[in-house]
N, C-alpha and C. Protein backbone atom coordinates (compact mmCIF):
# COMPACT_ATOMS: atom_id res chain seq x y z
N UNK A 1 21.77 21.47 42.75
CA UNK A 1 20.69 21.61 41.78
C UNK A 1 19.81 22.79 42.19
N UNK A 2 20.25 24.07 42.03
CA UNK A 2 19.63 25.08 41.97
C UNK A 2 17.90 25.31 41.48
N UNK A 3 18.30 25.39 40.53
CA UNK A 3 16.39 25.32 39.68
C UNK A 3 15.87 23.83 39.50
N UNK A 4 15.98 23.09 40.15
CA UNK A 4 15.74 22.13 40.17
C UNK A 4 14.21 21.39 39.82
N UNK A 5 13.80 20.79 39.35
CA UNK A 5 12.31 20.39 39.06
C UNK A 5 12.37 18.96 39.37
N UNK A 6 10.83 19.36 40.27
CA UNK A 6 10.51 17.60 40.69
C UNK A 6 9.72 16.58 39.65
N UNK A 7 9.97 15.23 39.86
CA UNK A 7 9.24 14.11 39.05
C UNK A 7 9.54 13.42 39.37
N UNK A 8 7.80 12.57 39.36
CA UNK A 8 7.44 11.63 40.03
C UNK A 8 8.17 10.12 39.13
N UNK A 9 8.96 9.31 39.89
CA UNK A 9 9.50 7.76 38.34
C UNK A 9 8.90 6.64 39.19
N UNK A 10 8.43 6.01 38.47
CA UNK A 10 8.26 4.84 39.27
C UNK A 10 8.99 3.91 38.85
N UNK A 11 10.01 3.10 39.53
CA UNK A 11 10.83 1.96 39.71
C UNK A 11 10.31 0.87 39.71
N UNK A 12 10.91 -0.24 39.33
CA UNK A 12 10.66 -2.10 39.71
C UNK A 12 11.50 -1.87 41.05
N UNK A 13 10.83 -2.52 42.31
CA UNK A 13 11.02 -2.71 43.22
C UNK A 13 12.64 -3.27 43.34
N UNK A 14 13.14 -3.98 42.26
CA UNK A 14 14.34 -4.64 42.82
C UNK A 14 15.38 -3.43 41.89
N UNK A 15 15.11 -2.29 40.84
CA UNK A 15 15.89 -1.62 40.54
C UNK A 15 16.17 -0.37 41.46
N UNK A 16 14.82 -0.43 42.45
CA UNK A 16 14.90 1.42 43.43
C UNK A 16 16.24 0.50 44.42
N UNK A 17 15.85 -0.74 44.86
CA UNK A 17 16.82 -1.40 45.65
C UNK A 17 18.04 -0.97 45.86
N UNK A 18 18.33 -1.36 44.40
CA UNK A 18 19.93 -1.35 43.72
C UNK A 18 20.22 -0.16 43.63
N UNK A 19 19.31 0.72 43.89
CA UNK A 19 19.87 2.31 43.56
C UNK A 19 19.75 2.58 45.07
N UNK A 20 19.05 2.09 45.71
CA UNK A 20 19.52 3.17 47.41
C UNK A 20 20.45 1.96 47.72
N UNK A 21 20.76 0.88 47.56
CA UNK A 21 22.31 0.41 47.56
C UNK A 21 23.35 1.62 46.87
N UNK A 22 23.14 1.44 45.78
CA UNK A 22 24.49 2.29 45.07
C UNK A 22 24.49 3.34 45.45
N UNK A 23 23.36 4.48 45.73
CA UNK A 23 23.09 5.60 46.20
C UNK A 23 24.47 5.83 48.08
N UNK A 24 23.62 4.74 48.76
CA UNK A 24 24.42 5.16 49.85
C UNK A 24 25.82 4.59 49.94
N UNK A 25 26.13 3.66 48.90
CA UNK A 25 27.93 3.62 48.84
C UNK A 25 28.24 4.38 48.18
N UNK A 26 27.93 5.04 47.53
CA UNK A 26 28.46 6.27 46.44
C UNK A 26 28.57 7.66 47.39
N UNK A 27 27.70 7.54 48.52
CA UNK A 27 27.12 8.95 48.52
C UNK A 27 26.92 9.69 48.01
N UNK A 28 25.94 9.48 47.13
CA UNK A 28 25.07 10.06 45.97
C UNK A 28 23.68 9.94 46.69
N UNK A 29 22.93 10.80 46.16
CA UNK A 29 21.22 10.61 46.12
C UNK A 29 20.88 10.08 44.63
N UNK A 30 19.78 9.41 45.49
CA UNK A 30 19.09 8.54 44.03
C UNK A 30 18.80 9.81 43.00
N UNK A 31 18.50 10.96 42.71
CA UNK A 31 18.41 11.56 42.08
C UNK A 31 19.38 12.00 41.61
N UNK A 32 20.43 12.51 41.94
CA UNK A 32 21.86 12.75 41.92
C UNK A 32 21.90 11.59 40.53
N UNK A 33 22.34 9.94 40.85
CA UNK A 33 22.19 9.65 40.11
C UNK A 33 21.55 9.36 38.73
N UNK A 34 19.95 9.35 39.12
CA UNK A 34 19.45 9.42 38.41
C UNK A 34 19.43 10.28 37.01
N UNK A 35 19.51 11.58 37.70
CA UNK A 35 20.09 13.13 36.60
C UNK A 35 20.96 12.71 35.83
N UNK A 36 22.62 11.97 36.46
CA UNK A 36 23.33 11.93 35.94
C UNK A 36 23.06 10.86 34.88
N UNK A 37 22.91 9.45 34.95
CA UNK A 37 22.71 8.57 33.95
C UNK A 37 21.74 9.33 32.64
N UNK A 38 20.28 10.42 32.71
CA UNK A 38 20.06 10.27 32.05
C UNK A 38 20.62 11.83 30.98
N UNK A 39 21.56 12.15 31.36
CA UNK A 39 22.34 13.41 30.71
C UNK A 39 23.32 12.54 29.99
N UNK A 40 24.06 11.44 30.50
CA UNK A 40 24.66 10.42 29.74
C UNK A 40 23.99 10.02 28.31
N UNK A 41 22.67 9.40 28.40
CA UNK A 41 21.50 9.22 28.10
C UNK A 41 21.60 10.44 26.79
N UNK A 42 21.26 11.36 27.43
CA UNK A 42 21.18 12.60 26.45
C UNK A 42 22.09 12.96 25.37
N UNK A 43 23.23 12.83 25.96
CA UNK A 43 24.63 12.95 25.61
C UNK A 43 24.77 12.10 24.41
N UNK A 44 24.62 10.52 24.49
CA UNK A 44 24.61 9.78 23.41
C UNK A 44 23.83 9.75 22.61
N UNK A 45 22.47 10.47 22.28
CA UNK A 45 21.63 11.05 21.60
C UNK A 45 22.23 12.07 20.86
N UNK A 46 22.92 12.93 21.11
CA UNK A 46 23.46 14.06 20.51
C UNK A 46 24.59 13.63 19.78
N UNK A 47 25.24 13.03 20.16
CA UNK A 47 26.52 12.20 19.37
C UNK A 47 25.71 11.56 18.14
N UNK A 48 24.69 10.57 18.29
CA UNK A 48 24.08 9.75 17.24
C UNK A 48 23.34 10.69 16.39
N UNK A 49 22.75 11.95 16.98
CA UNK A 49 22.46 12.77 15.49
C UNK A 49 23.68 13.22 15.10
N UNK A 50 24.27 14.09 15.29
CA UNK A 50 25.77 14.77 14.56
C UNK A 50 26.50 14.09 13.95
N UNK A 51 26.27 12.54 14.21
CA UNK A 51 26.97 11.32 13.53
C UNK A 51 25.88 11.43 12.23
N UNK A 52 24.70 11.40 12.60
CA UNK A 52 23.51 11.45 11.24
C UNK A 52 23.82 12.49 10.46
N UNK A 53 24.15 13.55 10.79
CA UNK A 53 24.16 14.54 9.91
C UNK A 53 25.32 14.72 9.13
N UNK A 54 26.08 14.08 9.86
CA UNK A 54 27.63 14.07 8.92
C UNK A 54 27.57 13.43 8.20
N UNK A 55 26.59 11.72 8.14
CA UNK A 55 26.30 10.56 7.01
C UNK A 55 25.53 10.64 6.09
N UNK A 56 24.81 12.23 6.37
CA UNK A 56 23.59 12.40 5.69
C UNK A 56 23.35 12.45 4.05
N UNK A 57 24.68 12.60 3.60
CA UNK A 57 25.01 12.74 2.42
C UNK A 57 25.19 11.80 1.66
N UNK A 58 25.73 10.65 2.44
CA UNK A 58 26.16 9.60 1.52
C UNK A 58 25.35 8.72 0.86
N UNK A 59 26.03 8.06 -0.08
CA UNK A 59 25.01 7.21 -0.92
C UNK A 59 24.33 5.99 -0.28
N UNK A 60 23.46 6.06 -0.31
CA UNK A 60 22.44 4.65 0.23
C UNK A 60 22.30 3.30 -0.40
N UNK A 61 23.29 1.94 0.14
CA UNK A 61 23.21 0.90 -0.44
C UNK A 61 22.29 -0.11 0.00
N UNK A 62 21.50 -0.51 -0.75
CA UNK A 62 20.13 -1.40 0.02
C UNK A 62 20.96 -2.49 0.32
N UNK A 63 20.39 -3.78 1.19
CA UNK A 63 20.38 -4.97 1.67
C UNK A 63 20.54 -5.71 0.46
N UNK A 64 20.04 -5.76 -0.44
CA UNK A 64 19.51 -6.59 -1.65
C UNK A 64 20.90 -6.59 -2.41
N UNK A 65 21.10 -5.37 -2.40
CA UNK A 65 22.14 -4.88 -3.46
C UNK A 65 24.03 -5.38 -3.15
N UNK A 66 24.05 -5.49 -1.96
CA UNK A 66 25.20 -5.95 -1.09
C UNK A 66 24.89 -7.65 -1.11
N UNK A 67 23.78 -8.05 -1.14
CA UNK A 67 23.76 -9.55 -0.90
C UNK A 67 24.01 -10.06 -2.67
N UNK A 68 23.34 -9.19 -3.23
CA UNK A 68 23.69 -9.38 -5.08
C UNK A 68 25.17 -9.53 -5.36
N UNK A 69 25.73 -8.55 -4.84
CA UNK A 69 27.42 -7.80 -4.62
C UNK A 69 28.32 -9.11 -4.28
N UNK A 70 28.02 -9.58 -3.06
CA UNK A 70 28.66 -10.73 -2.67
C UNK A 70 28.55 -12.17 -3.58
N UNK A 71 27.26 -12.70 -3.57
CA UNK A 71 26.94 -13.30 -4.62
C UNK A 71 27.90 -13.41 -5.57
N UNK A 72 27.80 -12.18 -6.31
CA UNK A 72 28.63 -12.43 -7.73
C UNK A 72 30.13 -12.62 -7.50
N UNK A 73 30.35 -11.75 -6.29
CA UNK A 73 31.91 -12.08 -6.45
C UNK A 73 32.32 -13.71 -5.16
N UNK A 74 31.16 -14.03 -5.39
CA UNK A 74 31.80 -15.38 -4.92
C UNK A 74 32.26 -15.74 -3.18
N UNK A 75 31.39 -14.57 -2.64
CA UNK A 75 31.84 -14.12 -1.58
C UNK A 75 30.60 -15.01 -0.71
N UNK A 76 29.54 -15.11 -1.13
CA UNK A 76 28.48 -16.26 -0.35
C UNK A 76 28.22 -17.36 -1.07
């Protein structure tokens, strides 16, 4: 981590735990990990817009209108 930037997280005592557990069987640093989970994090953010923008078009069926839908055809 070259350009690296510091920040301060504060943990629940029993999650920093579990991370300098996992940290030193991994041989990873808690940050190491940390970075990584939240680029994961990031990652599935970017998927869920590009997924939005591809749906962005389509027609919008309300709640109401699907429970009407079923209804009639005998389906509830």
């Amino acid at each position: 981590m070259d350009d690296s930037k510091r920040a301060t997280i504060y943990f629940d005592p029993a999650v920093h735990q579990a991370l300098r557990l996992k940290a030193a069987e991994t041989d990873q640093s808690i940050s190491e990990m940390v970075n990584d989970a939240v680029k994961r994090s990031l990652a599935e953010d970017v998927e869920d817009l590009e997924a939005f923008e591809r749906r962005k078009r389509e027609r919008s069926v309300s709640f109401e209108s699907i429970v009407r839908d079923l209804r009639k055809r005998g389906r509830l």
